[in-house]
C-alpha atoms as a PDB file:
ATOM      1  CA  UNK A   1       6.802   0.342  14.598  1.00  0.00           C
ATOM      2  CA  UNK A   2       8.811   2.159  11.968  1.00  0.00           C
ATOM      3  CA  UNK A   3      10.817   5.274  12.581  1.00  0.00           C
ATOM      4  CA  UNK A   4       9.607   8.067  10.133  1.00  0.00           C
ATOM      5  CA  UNK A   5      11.427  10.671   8.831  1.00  0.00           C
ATOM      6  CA  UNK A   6      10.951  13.658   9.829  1.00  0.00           C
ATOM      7  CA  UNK A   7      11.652  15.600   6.432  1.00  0.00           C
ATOM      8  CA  UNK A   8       9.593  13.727   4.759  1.00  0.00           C
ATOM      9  CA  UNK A   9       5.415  12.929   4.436  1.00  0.00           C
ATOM     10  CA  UNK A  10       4.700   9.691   6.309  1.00  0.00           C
ATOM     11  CA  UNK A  11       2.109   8.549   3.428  1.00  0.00           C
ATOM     12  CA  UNK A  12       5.328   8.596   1.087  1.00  0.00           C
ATOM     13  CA  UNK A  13       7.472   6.613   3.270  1.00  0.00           C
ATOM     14  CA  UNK A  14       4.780   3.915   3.936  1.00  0.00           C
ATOM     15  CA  UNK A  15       3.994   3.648   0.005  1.00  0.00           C
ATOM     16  CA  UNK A  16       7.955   3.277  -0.152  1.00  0.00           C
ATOM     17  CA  UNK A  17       7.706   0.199   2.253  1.00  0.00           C
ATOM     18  CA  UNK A  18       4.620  -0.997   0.584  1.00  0.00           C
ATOM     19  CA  UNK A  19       5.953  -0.664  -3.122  1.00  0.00           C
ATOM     20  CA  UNK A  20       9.185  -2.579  -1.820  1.00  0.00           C
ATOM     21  CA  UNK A  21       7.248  -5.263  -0.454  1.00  0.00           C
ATOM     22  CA  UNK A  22       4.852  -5.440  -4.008  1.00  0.00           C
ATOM     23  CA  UNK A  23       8.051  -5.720  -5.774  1.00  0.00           C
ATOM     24  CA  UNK A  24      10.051  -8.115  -3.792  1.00  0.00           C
ATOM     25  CA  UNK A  25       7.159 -10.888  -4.262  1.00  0.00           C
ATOM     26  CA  UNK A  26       6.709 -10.677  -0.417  1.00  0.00           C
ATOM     27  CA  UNK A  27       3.193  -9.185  -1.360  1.00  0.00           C
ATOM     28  CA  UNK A  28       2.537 -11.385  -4.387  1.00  0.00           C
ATOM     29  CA  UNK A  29      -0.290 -10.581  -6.636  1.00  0.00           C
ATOM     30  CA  UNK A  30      -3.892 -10.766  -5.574  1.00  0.00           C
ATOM     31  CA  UNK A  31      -2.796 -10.453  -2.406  1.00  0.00           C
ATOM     32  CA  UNK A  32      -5.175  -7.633  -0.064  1.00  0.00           C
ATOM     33  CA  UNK A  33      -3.374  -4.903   1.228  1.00  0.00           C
ATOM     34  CA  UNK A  34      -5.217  -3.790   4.353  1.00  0.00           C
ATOM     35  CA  UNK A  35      -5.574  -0.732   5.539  1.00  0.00           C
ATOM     36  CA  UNK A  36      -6.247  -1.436   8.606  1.00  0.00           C
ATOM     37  CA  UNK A  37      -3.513  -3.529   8.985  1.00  0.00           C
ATOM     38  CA  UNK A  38      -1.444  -1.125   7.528  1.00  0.00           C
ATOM     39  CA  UNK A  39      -2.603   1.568   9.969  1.00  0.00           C
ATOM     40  CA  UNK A  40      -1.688  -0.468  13.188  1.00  0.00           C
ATOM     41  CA  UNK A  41       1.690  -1.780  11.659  1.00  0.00           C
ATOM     42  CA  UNK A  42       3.201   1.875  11.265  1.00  0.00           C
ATOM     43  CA  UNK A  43       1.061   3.549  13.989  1.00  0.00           C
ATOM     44  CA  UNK A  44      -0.605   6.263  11.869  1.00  0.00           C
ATOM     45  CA  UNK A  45      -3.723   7.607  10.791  1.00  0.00           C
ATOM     46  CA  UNK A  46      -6.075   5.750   8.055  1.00  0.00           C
ATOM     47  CA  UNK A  47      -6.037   8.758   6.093  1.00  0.00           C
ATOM     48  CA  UNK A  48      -2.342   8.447   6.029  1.00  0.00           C
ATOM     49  CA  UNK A  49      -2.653   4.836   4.746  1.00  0.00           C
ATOM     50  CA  UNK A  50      -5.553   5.941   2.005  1.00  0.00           C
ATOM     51  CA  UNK A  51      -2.868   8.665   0.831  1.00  0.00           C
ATOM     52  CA  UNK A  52      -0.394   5.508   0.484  1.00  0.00           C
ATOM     53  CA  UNK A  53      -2.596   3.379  -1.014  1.00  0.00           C
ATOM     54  CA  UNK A  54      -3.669   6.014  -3.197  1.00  0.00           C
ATOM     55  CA  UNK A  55      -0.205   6.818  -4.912  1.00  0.00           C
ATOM     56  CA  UNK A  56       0.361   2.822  -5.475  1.00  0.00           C
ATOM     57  CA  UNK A  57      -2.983   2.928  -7.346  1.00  0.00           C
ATOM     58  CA  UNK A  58      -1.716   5.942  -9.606  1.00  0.00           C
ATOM     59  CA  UNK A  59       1.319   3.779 -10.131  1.00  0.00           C
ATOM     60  CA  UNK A  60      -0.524   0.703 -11.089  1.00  0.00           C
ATOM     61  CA  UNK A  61       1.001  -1.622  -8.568  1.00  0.00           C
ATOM     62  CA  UNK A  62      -2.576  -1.556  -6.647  1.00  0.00           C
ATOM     63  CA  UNK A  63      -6.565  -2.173  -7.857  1.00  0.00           C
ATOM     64  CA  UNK A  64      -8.960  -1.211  -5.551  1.00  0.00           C
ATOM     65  CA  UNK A  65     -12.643  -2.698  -5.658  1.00  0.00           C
ATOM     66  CA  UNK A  66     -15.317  -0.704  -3.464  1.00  0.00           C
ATOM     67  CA  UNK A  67     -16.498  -2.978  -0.682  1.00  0.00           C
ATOM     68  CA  UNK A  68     -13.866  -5.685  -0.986  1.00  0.00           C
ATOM     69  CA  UNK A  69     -10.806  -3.631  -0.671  1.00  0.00           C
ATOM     70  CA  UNK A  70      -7.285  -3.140  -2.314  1.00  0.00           C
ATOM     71  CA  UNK A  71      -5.347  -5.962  -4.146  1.00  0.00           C
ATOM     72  CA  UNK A  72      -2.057  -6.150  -6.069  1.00  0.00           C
ATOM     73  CA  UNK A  73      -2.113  -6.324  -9.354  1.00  0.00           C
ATOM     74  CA  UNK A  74      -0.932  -9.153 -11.550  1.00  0.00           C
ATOM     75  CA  UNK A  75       2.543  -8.524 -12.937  1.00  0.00           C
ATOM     76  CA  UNK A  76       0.581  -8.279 -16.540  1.00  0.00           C
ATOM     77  CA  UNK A  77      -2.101  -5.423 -15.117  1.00  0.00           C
ATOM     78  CA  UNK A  78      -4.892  -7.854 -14.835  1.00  0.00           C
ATOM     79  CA  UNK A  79      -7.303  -7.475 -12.394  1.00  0.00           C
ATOM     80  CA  UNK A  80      -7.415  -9.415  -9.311  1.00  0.00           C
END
């Protein structure tokens, strides 16, 4: 389980790890991010994970699709 940091929000820190892992390739595109994966992997709250998930989506590194879940987007913005 990760060690947080205290000074800052855990949601933050998570998208950090997420966003590194998007841009590395080791989350290649198309690929579901699960929340509740997520959630068990760095101990926390889903609402934690949904604020996470949330900022990648403002970013555009994420798509999310009601009932099916959260993808990466294709390197060109296409949808998964």
């Amino acid at each position: 389980m990760m060690e947080f940091d205290p000074t800052r929000p855990k949601w933050q820190q998570i998208a950090a790890v997420v966003r590194q892992r998007i841009t590395s390739g080791e989350y290649p595109p198309r690929r579901l991010v699960s929340e509740v994966q997520l959630e068990g992997e760095f101990g926390v709250a889903r609402t934690t994970v949904r604020k996470a998930t949330a900022a990648l989506r403002e970013e555009g590194l994420i798509i999310t699709t009601p009932g099916m879940g959260s993808f990466v987007r294709d390197r060109c913005g296409d949808n998964p």
